[in-house]
Protein backbone atom coordinates (compact mmCIF):
# COMPACT_ATOMS: atom_id res chain seq x y z
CA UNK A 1 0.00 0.00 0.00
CA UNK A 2 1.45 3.59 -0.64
CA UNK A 3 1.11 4.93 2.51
CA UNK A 4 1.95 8.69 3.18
CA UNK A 5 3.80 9.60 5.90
CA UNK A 6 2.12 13.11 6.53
CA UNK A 7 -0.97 11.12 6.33
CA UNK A 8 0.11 8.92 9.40
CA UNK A 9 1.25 11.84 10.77
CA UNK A 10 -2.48 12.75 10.43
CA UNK A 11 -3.87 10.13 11.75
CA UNK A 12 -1.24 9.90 15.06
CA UNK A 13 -2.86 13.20 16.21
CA UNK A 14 -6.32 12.23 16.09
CA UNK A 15 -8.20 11.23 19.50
CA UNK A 16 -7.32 8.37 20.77
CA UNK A 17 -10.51 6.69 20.29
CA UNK A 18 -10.40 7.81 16.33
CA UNK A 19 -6.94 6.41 15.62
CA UNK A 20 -8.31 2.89 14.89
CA UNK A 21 -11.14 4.12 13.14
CA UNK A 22 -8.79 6.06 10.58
CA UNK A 23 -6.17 3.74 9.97
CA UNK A 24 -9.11 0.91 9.20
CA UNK A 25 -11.46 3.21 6.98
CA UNK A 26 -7.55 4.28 5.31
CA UNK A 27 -6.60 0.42 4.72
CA UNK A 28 -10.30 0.09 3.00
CA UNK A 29 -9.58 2.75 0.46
CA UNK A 30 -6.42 1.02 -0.52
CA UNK A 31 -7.92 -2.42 -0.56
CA UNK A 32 -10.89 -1.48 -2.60
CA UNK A 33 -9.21 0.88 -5.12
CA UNK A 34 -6.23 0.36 -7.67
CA UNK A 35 -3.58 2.59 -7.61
CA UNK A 36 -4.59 4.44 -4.30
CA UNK A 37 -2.40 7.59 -3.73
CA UNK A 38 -3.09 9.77 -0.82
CA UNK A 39 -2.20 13.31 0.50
CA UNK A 40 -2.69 15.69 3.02
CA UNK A 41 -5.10 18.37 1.01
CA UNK A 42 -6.70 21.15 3.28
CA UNK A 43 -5.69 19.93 6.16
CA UNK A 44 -6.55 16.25 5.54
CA UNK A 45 -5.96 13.08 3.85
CA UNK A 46 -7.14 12.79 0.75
CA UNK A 47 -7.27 10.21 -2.02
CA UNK A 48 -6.95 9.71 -5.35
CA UNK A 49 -6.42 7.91 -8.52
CA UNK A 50 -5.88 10.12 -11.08
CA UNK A 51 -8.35 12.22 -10.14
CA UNK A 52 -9.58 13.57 -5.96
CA UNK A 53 -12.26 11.01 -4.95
CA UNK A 54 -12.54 10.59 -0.96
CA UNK A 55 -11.19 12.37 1.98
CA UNK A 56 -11.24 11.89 5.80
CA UNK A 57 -11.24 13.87 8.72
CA UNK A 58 -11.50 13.58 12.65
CA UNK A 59 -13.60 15.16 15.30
CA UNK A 60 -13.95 14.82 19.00
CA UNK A 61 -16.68 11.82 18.42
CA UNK A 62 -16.39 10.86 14.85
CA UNK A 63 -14.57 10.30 12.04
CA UNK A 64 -15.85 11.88 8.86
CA UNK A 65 -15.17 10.15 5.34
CA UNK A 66 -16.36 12.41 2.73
CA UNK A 67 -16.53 11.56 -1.42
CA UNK A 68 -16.11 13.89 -4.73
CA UNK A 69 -18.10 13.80 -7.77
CA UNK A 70 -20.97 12.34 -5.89
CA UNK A 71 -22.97 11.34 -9.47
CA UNK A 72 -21.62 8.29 -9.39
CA UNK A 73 -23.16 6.98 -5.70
CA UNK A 74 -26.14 5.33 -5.36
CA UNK A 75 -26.98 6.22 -1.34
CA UNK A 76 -30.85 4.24 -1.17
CA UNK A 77 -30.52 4.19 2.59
CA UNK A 78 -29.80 7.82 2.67
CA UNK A 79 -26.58 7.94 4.78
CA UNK A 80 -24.57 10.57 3.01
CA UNK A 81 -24.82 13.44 4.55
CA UNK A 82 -24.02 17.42 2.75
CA UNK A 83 -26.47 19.76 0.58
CA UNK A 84 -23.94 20.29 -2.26
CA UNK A 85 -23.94 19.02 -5.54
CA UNK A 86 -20.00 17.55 -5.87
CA UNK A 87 -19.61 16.49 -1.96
CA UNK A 88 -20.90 14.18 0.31
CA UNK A 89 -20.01 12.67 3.56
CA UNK A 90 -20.80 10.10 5.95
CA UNK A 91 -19.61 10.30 9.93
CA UNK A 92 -18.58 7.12 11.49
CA UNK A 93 -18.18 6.31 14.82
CA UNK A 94 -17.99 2.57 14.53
CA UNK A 95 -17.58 0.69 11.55
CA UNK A 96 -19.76 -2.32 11.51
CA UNK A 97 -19.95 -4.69 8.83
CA UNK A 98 -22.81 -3.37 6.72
CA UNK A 99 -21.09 0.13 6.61
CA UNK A 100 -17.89 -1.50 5.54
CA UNK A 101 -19.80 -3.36 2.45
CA UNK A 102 -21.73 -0.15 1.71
CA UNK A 103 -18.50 2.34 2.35
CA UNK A 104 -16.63 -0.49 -0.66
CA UNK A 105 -19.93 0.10 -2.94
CA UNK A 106 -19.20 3.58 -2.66
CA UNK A 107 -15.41 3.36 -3.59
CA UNK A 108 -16.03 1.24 -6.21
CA UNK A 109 -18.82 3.56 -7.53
CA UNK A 110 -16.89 6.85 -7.15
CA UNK A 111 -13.67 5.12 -9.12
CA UNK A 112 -14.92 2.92 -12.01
């Protein structure tokens, strides 16, 4: 995996109850995506191919994973979050099983 090191940087300041949370949602984006590169964009990581496509952040009680181009995502259970027409997020707290299939529908979606 082509990890960045400002990126774990990142992710070593987070809470200590988000840590886990972002190193596990930043493993699934470079499992379920070819050529994953990430940097830190605004203050965050964000990943690409090519082309911007997700993004995470931390917050006192959450982790946020946000997605460009939003077209692509089909969201029936209406989890996404955001009123604009290009972004999108989600906030995680735990990361059961069902959002882990869902969250690799997404990246999938967003990157074919």
């Amino acid at each position: 995996m082509n990890y960045n090191d400002q990126i774990t940087d990142y992710i070593a300041e987070a809470p200590e109850e988000q840590v886990f949370l972002l190193e596990e949602l930043r493993e699934l984006v470079h499992k379920s995506v070819n050529n994953v590169n990430e940097e830190l964009k605004w203050k965050m990581p964000v990943f690409n191919n090519g082309k911007d496509f997700a993004y995470l952040r931390f917050a006192k009680k959450h982790v946020t994973l946000g997605f460009y181009n939003i077209g692509k995502l089909k969201d029936p259970d209406n989890l996404l979050e955001g009123k604009g027409n290009t972004l999108k997020h989600i906030k995680i707290s735990v990361l059961d099983s069902n959002l882990k299939e869902q969250i690799i529908r997404w990246l999938k979606e967003i990157t074919e």
